[in-house]
Structures are given as structure tokens and as C-alpha cells.
C-alpha atoms as a PDB file:
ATOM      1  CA  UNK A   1       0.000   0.000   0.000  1.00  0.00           C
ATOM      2  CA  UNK A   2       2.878   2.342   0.589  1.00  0.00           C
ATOM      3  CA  UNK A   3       4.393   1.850  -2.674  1.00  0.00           C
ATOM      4  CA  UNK A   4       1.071   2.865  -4.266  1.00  0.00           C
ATOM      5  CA  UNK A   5       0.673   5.524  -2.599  1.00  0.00           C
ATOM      6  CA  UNK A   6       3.960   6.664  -3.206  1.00  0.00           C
ATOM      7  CA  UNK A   7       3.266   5.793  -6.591  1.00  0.00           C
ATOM      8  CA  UNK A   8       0.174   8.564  -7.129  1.00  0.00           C
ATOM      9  CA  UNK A   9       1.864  10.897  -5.276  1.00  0.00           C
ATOM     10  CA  UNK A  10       5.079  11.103  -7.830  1.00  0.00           C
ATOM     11  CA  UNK A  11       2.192  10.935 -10.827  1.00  0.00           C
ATOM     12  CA  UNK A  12       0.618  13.808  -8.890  1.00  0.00           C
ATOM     13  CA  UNK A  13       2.965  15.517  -8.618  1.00  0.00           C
ATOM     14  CA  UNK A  14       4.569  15.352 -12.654  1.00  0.00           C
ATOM     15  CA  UNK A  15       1.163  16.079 -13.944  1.00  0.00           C
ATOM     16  CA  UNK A  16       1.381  19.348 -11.482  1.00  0.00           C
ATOM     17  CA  UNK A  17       4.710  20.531 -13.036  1.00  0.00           C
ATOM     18  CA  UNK A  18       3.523  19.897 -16.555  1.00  0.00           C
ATOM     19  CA  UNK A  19       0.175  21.642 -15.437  1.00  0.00           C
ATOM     20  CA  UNK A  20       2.686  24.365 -13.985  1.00  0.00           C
ATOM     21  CA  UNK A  21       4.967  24.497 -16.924  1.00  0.00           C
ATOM     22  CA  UNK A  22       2.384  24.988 -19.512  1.00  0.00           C
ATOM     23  CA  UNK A  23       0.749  28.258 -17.471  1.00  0.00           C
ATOM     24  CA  UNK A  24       3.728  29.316 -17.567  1.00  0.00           C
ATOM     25  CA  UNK A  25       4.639  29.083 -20.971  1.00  0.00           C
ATOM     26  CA  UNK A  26       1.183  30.430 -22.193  1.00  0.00           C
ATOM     27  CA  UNK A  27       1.458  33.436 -19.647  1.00  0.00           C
ATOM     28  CA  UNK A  28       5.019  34.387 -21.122  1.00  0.00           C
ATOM     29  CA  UNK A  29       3.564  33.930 -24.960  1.00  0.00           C
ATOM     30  CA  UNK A  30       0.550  36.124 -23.893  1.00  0.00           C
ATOM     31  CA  UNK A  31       2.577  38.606 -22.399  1.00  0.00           C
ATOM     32  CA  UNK A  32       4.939  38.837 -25.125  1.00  0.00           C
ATOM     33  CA  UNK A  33       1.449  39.200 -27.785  1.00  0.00           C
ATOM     34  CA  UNK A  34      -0.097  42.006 -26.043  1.00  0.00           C
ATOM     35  CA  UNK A  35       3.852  43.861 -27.326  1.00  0.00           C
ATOM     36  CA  UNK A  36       3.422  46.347 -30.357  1.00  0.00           C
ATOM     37  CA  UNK A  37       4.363  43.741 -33.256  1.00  0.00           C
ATOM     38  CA  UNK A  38       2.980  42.732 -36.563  1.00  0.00           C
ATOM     39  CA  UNK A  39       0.113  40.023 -36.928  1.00  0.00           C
ATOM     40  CA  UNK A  40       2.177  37.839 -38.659  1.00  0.00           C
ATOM     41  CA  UNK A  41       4.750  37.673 -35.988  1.00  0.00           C
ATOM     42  CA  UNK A  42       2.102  37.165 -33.181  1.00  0.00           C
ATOM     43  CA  UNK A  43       0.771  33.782 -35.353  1.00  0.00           C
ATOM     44  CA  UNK A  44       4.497  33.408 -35.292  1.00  0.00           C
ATOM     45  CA  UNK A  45       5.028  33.013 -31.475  1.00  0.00           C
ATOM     46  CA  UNK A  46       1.918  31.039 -31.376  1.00  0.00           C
ATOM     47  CA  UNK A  47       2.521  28.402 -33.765  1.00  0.00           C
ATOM     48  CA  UNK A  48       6.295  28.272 -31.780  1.00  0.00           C
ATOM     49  CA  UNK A  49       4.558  27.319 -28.530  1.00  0.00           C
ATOM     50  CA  UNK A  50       2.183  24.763 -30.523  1.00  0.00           C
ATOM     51  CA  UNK A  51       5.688  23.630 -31.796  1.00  0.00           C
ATOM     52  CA  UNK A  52       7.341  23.517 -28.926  1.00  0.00           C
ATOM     53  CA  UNK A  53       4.585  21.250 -27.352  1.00  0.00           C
ATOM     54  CA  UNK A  54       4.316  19.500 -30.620  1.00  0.00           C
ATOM     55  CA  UNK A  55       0.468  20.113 -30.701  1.00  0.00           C
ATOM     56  CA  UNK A  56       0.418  21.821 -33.995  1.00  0.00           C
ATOM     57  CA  UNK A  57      -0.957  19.247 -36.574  1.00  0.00           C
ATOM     58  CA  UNK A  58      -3.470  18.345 -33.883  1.00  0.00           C
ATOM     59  CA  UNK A  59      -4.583  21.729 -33.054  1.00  0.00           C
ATOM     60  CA  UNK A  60      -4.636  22.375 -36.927  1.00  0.00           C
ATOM     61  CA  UNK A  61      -6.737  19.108 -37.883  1.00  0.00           C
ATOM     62  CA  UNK A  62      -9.184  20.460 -34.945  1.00  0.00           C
ATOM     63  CA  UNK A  63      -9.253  24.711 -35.239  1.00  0.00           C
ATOM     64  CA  UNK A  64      -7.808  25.472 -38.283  1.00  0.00           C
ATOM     65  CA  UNK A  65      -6.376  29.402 -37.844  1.00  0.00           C
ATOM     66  CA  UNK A  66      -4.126  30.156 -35.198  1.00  0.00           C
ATOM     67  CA  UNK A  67      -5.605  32.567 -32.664  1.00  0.00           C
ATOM     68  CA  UNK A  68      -4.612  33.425 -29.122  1.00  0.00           C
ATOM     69  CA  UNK A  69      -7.751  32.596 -27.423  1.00  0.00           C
ATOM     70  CA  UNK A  70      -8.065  29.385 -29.252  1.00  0.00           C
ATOM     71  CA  UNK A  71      -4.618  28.046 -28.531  1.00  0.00           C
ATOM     72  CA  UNK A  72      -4.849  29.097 -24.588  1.00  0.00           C
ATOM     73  CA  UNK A  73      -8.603  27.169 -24.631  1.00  0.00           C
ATOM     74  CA  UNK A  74      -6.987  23.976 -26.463  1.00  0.00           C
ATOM     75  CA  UNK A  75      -3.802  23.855 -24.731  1.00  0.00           C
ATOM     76  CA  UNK A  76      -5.639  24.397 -21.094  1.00  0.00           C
ATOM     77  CA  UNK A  77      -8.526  22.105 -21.750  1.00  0.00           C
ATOM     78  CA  UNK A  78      -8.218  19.690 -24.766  1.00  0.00           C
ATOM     79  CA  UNK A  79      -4.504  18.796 -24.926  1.00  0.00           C
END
């Protein structure tokens, strides 16, 4: 019973980093969107963080256009 217990609580606890990571790396790209830049370099930084979490032909196949509020939505609740 120990070991299983132990067991959830390391699971637990990766799924909270991962959880913690991905805020974070949303927050940053959000941040960094609401700078004066061009729209085509905004798509730019979010396709990167679909890349980086290699979600892209998945959140393609499903949305289509690359928007902030869709990517935040997908990557909080259907990834």
C-alpha cells in the first residue's frame, strides 16, 4: 500500500509541473502578444509554442487558424 501511494503521489505531482509548466509558458507567450508587433509575428510566437509542445498538426486538424484565445482554450482544456 505504501508503494502505491507513493506511486500517485510522484504521478501527482509530474502532472502538477507539466500543469505548472504549460501556465507558464502560455502566460510568457501572452505577455509577449499584447507587445506592439505585426500580426504575422504574433501567429508566429503562437505556432512556436504549438511547436514547442508538438500540438500543432493536432490543433490544426481540430481549429484550423491560429488565434490566441483558441490556442490558450486547447492547450488548457483539450490537450
Amino acid at each position: 500500500m505504501l508503494s502505491r501511494t507513493a506511486d500517485h503521489l510522484f504521478w501527482m505531482a509530474r502532472y502538477m509541473e507539466r500543469a505548472e509548466n504549460t501556465a507558464r509558458m502560455l502566460d510568457v507567450n501572452y505577455q509577449a502578444s499584447l507587445l506592439p508587433q505585426s500580426a504575422d509575428a504574433a501567429e508566429k510566437g503562437w505556432r512556436g509554442l504549438l511547436g514547442i509542445s508538438e500540438l500543432t498538426d493536432d490543433y490544426v486538424k481540430h481549429h484550423g487558424a491560429v488565434t490566441p484565445r483558441a490556442v490558450i482554450d486547447y492547450m488548457v482544456s483539450d490537450a
